[in-house]
N, C-alpha and C. Protein backbone atom coordinates (compact mmCIF):
# COMPACT_ATOMS: atom_id res chain seq x y z
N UNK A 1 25.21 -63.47 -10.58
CA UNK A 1 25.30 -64.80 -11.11
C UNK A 1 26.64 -64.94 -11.83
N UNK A 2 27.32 -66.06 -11.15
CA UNK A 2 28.70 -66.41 -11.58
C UNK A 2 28.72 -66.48 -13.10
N UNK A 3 29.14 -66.06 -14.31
CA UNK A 3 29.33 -66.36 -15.47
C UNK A 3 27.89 -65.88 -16.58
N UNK A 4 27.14 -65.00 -16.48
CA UNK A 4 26.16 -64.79 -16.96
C UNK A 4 26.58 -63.43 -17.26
N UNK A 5 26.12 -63.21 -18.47
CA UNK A 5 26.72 -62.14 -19.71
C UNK A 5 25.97 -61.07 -18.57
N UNK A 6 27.35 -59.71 -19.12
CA UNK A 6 27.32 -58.58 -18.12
C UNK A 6 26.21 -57.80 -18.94
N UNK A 7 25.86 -56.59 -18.85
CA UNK A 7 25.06 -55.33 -19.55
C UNK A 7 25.89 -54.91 -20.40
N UNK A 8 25.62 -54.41 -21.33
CA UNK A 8 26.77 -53.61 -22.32
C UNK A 8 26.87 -52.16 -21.43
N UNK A 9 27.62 -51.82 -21.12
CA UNK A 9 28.43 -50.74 -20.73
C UNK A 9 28.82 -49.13 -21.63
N UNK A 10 28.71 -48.05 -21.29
CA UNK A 10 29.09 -47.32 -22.28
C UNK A 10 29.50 -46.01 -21.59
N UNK A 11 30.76 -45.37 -21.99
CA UNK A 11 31.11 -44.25 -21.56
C UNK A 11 30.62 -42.82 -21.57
N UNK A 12 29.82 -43.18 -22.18
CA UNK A 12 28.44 -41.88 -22.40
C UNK A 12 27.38 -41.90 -21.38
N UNK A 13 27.32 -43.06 -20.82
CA UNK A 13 25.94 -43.35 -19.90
C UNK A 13 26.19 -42.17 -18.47
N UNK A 14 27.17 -42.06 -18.41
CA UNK A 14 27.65 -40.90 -17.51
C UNK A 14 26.91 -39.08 -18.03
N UNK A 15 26.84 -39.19 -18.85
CA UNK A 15 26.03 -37.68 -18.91
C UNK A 15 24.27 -38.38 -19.47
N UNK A 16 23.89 -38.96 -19.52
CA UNK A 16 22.55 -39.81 -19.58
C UNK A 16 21.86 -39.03 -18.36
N UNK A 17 20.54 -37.99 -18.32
CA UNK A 17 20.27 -37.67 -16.83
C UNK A 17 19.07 -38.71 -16.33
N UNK A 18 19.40 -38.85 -15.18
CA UNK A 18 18.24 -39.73 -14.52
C UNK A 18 16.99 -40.01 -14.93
N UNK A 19 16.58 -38.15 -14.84
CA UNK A 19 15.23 -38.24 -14.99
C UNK A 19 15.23 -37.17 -15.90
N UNK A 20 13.73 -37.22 -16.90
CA UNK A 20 13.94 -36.16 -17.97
C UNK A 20 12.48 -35.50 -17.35
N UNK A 21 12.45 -34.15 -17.32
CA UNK A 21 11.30 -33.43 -16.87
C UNK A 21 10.41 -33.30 -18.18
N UNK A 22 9.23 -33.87 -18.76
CA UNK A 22 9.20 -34.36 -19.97
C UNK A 22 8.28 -32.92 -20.14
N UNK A 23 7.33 -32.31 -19.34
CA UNK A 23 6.51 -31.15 -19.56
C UNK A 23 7.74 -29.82 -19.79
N UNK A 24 8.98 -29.72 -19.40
CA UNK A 24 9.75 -28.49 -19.67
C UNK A 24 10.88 -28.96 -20.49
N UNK A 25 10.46 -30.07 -21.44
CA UNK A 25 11.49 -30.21 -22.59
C UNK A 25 10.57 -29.66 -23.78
N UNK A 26 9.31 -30.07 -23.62
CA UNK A 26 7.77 -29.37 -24.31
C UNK A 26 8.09 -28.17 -24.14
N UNK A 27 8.45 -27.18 -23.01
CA UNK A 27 8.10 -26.02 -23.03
C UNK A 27 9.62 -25.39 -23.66
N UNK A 28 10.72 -25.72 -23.47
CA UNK A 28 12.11 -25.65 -24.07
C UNK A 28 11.31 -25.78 -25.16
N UNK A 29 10.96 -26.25 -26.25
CA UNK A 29 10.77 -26.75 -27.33
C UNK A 29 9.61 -25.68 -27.97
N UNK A 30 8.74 -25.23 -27.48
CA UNK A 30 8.05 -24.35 -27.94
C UNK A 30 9.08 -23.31 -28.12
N UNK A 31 9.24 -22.55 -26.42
CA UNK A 31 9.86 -21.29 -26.37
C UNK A 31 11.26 -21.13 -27.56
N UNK A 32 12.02 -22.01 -27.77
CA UNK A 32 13.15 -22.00 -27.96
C UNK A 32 13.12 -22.24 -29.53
N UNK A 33 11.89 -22.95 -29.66
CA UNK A 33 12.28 -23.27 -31.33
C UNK A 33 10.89 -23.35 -32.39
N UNK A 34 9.80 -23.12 -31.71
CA UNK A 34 8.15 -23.07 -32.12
C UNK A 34 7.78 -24.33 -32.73
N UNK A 35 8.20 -25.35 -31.35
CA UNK A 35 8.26 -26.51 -32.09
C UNK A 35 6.92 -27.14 -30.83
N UNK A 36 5.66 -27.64 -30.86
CA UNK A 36 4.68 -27.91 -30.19
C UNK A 36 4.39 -29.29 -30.38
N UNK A 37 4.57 -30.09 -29.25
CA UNK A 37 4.15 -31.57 -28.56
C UNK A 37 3.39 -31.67 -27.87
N UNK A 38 2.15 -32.36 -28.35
CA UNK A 38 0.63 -32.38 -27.53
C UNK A 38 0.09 -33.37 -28.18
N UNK A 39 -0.45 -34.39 -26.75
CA UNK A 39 -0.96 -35.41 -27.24
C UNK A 39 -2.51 -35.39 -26.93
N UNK A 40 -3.29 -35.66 -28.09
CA UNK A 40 -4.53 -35.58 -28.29
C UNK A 40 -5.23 -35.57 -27.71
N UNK A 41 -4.73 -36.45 -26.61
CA UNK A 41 -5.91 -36.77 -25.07
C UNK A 41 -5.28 -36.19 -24.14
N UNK A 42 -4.85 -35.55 -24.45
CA UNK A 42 -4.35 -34.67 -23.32
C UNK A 42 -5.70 -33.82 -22.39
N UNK A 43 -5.60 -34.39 -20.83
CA UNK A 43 -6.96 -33.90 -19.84
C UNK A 43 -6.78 -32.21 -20.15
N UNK A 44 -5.95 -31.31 -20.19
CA UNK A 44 -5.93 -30.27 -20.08
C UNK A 44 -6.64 -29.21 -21.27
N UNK A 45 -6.99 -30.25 -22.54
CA UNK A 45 -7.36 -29.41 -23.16
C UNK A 45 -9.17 -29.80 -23.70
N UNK A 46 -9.51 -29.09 -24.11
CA UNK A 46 -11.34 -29.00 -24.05
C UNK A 46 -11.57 -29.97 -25.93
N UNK A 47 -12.72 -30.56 -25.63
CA UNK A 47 -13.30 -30.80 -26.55
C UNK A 47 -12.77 -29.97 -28.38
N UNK A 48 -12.81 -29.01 -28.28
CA UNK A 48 -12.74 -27.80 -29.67
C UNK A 48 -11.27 -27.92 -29.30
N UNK A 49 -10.18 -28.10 -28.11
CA UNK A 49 -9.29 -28.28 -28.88
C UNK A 49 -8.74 -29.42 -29.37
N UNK A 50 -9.18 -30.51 -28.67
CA UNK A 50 -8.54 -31.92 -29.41
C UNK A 50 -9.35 -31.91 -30.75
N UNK A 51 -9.96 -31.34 -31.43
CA UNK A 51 -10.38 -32.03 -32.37
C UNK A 51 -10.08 -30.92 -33.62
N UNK A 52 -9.20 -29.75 -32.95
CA UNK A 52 -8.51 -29.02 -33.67
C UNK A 52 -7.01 -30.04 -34.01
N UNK A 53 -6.55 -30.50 -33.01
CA UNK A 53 -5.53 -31.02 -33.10
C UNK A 53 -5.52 -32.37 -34.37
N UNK A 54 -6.47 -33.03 -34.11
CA UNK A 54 -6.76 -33.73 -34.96
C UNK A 54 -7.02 -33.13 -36.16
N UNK A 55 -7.67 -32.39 -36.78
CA UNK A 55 -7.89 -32.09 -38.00
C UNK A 55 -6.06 -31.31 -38.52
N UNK A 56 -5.63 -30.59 -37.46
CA UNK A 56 -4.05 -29.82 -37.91
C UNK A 56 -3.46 -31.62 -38.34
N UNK A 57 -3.57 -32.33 -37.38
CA UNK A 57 -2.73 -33.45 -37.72
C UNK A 57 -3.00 -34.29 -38.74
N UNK A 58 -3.98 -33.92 -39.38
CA UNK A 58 -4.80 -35.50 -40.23
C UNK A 58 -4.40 -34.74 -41.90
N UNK A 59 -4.29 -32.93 -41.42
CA UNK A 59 -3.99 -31.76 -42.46
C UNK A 59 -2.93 -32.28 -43.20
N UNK A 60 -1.68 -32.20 -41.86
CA UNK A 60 0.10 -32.36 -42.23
C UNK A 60 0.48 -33.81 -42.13
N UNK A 61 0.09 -34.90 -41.38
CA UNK A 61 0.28 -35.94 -41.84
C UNK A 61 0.02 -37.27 -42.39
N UNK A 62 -1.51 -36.87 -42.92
CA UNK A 62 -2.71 -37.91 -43.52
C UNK A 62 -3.39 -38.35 -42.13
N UNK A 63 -4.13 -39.08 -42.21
CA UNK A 63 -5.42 -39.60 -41.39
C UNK A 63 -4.57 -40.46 -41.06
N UNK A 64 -5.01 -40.78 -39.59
CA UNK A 64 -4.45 -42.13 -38.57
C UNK A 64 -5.15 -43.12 -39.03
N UNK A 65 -4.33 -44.21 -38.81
CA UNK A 65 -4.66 -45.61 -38.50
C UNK A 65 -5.24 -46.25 -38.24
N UNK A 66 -6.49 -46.94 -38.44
CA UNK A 66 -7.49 -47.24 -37.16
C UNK A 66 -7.31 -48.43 -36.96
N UNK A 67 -7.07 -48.82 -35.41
CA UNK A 67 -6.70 -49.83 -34.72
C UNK A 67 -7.89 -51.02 -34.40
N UNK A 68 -8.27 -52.08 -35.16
CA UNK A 68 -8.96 -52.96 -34.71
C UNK A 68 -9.07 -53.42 -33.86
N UNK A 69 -9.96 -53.64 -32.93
CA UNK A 69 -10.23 -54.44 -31.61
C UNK A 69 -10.90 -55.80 -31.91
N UNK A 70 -10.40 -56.49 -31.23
CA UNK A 70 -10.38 -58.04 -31.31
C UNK A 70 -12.07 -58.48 -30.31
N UNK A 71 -12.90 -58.98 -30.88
CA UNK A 71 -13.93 -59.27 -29.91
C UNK A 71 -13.91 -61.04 -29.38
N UNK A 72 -14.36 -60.46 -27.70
CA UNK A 72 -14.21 -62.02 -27.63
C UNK A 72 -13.82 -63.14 -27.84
């Protein structure tokens, strides 16, 4: 479109990678620094452990939020 504001542009966008492999930046992140990203609902883990996770998390960063649902 003739005259319609461009994208901002940036000389960095060149090392930006496509795609980020998001399960082996998790595992970089353990191995490399004992640093652990896991989300609560995560299918892979059992009952006793999401609700470990929850209690470690509610430990170190107070109790979540609870999100109201709107009825009808």
């Amino acid at each position: 479109m003739i005259g319609a504001p461009r994208s901002p542009r940036s000389y960095l966008a060149r090392f930006i990678p496509d795609r980020m492999d998001v399960e082996q930046e998790k595992r970089t992140g353990w191995n490399n620094h004992g640093i652990l990203v896991v989300a609560e609902n995560d299918p892979r883990l059992g009952w006793t452990e999401r609700e470990m996770i929850r209690h470690l998390a509610s430990k170190l960063f107070g109790k979540q939020a609870v999100k109201e649902v709107a009825h009808g």
